[in-house]
C-alpha atoms as a PDB file:
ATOM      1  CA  UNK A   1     -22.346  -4.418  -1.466  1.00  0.00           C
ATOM      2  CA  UNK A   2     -19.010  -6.251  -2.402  1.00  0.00           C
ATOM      3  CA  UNK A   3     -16.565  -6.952   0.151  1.00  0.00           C
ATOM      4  CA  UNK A   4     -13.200  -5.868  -0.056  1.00  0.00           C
ATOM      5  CA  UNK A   5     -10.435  -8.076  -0.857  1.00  0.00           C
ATOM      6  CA  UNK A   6      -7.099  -7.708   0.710  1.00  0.00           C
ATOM      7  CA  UNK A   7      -3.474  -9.445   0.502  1.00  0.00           C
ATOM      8  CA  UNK A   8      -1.977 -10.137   4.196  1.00  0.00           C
ATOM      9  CA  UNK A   9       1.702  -8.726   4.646  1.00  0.00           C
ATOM     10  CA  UNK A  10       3.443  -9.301   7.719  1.00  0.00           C
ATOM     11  CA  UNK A  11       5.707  -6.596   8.521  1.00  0.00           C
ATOM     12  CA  UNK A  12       9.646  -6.575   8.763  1.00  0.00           C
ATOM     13  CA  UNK A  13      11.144  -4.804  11.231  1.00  0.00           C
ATOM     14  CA  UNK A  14      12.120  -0.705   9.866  1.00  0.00           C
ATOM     15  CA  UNK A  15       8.976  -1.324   7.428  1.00  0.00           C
ATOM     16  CA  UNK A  16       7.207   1.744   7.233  1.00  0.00           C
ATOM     17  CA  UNK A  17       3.420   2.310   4.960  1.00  0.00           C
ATOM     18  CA  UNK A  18       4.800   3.966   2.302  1.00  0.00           C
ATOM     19  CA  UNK A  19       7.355   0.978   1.964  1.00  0.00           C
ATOM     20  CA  UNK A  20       4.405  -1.771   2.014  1.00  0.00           C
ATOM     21  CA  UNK A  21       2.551   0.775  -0.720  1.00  0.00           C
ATOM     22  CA  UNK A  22       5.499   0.928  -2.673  1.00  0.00           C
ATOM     23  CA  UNK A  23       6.144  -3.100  -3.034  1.00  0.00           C
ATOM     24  CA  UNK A  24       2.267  -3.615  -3.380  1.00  0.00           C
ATOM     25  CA  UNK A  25       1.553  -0.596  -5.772  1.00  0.00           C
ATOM     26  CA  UNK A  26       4.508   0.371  -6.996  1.00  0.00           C
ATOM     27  CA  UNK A  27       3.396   4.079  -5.823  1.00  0.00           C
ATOM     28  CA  UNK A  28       4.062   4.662  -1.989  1.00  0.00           C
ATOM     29  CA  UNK A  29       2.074   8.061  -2.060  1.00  0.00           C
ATOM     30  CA  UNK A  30      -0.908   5.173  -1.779  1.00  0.00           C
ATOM     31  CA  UNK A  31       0.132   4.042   1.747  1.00  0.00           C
ATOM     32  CA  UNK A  32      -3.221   5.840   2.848  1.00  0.00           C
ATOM     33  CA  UNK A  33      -5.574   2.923   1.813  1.00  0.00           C
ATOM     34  CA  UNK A  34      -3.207   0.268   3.759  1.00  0.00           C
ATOM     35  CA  UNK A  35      -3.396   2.875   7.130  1.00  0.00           C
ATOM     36  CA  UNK A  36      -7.507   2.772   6.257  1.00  0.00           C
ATOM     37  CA  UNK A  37      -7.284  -0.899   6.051  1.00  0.00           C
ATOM     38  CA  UNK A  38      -5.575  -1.201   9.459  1.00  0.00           C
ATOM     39  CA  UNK A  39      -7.607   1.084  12.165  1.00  0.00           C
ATOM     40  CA  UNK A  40      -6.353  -1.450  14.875  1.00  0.00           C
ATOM     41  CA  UNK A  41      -2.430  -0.712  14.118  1.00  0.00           C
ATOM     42  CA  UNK A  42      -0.502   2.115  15.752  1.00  0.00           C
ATOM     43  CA  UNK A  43       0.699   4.818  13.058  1.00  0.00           C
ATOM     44  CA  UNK A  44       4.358   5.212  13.760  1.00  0.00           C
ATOM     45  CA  UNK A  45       7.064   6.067  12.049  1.00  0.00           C
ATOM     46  CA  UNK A  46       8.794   2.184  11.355  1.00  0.00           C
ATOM     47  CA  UNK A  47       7.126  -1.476  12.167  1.00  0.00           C
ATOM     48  CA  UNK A  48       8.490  -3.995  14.204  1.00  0.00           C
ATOM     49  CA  UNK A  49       8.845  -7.078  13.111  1.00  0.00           C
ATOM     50  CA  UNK A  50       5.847  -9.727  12.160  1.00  0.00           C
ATOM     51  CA  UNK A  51       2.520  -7.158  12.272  1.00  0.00           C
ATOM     52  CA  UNK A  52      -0.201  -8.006   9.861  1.00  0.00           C
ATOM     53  CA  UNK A  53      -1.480  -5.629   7.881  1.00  0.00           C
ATOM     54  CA  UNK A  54      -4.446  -5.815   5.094  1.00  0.00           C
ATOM     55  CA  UNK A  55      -3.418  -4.095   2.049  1.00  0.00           C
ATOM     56  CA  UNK A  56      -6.418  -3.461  -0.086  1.00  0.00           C
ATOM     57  CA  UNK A  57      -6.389  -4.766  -3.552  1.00  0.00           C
ATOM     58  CA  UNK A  58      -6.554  -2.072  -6.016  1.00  0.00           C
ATOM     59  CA  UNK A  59      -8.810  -1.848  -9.078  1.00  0.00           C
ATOM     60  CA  UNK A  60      -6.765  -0.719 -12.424  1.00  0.00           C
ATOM     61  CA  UNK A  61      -7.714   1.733 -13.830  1.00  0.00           C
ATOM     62  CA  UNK A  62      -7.677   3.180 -17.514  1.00  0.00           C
ATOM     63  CA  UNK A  63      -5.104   6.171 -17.044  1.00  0.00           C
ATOM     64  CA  UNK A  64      -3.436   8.489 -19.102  1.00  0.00           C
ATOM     65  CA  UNK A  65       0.062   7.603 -18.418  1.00  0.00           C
ATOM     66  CA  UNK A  66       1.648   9.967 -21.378  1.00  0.00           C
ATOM     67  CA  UNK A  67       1.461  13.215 -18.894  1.00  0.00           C
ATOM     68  CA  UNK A  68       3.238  11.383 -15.963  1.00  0.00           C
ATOM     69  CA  UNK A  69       6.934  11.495 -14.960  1.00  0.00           C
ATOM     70  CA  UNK A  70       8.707   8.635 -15.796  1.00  0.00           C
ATOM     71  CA  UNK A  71       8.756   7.528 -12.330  1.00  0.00           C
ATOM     72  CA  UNK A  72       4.921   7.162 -12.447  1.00  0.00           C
ATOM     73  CA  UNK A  73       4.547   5.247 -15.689  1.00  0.00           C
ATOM     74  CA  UNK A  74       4.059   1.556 -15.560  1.00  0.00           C
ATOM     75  CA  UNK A  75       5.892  -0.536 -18.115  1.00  0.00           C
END
């Protein structure tokens, strides 16, 4: 079985998951993976300053972008 691979981000303080998803994956709705990730960190509502967190790499994948809001899309 492969292992995961993972970037390390240390937090700033007022960070929140769906911030961290957002500059890793340009989609914050994936902050689930990066709370997965991270069993051994508290889930509250903003970071202090200098936690490490694993954010999961993601694999691309080949989708459809014509039916997405322009939000979504990826240039």
């Amino acid at each position: 079985m492969a292992q995961a691979e993972f970037i390390e981000h240390t937090t700033l303080a007022g960070e929140r998951w769906d911030l961290v998803a957002w500059t890793y994956y340009g989609d914050a709705t994936l902050y689930r993976g990066i709370v997965m990730a991270n069993p051994a960190v508290a889930i509250e509502p903003v970071f202090e300053a200098g936690i490490v967190l694993k954010v999961p790499l993601l694999q691309q994948s080949a989708v459809m972008t014509t039916n997405l809001p322009p939000w979504k899309r990826q240039s």
